[in-house]
N, C-alpha and C. Protein backbone atom coordinates (compact mmCIF):
# COMPACT_ATOMS: atom_id res chain seq x y z
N UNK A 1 90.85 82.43 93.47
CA UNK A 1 91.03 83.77 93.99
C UNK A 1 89.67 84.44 94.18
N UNK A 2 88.71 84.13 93.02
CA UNK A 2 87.05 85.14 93.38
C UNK A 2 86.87 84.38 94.25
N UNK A 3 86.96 82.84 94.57
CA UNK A 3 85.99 82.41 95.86
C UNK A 3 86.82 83.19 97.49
N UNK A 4 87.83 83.30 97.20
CA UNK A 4 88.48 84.08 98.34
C UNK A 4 87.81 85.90 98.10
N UNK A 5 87.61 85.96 97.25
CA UNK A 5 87.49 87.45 97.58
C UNK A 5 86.00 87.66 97.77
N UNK A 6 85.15 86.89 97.42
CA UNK A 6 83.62 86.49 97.72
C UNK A 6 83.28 86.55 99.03
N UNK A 7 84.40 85.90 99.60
CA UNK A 7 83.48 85.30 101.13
C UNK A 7 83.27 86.22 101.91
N UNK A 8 84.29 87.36 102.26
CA UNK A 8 84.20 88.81 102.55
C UNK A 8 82.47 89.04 102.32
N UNK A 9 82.30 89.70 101.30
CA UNK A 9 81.56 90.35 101.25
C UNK A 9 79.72 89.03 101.22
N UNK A 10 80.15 87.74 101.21
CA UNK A 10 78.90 86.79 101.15
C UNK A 10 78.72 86.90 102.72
N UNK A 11 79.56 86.92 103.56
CA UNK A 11 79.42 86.60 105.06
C UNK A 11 79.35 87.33 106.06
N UNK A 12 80.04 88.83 105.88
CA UNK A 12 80.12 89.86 106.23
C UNK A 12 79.98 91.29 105.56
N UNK A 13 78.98 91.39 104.74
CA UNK A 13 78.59 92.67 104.32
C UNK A 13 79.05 93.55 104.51
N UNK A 14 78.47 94.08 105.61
CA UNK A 14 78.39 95.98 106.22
C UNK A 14 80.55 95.79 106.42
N UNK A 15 80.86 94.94 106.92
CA UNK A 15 82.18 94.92 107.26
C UNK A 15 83.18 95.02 105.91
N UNK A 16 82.68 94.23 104.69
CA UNK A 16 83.08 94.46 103.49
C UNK A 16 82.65 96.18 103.24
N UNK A 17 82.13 96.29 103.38
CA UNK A 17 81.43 97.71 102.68
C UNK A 17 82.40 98.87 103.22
N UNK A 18 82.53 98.53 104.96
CA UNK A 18 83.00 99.67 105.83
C UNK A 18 84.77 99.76 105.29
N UNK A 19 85.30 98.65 104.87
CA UNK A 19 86.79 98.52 104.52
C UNK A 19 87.24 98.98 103.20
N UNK A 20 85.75 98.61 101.99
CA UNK A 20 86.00 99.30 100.85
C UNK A 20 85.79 100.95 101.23
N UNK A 21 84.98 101.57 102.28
CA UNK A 21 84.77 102.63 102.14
C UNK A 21 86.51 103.26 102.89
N UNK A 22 87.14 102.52 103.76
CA UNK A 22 88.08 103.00 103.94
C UNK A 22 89.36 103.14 102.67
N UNK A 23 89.35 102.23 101.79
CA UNK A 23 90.21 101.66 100.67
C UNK A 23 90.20 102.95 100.04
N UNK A 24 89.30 103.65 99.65
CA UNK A 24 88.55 104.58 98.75
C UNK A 24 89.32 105.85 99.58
N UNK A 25 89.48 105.82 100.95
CA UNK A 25 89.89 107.30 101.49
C UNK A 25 91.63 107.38 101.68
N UNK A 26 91.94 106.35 101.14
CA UNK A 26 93.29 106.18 101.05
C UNK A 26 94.06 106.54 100.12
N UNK A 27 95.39 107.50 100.32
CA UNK A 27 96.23 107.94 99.26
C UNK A 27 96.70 106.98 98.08
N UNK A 28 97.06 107.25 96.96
CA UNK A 28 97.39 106.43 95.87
C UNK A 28 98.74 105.75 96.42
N UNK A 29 99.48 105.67 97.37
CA UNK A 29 100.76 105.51 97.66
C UNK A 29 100.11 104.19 98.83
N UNK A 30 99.34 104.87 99.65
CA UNK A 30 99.19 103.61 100.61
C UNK A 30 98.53 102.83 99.83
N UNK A 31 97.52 102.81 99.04
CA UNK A 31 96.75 101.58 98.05
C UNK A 31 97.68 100.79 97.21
N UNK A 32 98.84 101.81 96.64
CA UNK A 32 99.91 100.73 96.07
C UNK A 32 100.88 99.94 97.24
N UNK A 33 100.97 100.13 98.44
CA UNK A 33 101.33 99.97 99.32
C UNK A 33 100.82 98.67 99.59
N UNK A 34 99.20 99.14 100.34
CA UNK A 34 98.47 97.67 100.11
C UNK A 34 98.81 96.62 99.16
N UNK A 35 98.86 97.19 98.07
CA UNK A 35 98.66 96.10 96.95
C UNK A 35 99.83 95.03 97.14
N UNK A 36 101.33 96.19 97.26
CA UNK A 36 102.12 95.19 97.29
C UNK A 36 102.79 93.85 98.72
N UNK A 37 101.66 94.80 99.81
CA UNK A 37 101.35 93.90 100.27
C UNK A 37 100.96 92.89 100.27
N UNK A 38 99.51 92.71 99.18
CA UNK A 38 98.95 91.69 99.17
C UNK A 38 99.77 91.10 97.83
N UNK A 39 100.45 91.26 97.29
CA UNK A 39 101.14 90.73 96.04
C UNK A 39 102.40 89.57 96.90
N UNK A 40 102.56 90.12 97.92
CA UNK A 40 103.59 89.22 98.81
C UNK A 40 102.88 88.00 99.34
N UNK A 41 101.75 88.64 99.79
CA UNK A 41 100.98 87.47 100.77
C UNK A 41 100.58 86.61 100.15
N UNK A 42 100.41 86.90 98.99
CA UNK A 42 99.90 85.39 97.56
C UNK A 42 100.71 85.21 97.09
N UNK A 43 101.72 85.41 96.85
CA UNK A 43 103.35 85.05 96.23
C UNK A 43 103.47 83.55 97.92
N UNK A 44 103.51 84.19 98.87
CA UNK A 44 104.04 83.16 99.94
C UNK A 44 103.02 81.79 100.31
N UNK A 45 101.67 82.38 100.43
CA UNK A 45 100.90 81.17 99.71
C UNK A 45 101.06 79.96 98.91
N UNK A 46 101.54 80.96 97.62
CA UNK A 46 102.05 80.08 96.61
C UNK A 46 102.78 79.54 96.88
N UNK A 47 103.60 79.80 97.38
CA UNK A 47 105.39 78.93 98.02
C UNK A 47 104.82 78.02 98.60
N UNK A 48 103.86 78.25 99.68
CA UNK A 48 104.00 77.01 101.05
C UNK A 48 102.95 75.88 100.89
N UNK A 49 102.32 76.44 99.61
CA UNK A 49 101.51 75.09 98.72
C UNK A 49 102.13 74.57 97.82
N UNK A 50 103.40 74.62 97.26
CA UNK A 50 104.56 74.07 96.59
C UNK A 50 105.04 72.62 97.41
């Protein structure tokens, strides 16, 4: 999971930077929102490497 969340910011900087700065201007509802977004998208991962 860190080598996935690494590459972001090893390969594309300013673009990592500009998305955390958006993350940060986001209501507590859409960030849990996100999250459980991304809680799906690695849950289905997991499945289709099963």
């Amino acid at each position: 999971m860190l080598v996935l969340e690494g590459l972001l910011p090893l390969f594309l900087p300013q673009a990592w930077r500009e998305a955390f700065k958006r993350m940060i201007a986001l209501r507590d509802g859409q960030l849990r929102f996100f999250g459980l977004v991304s809680v799906i998208g690695g849950l289905g991962l997991i499945l289709l490497g099963m």
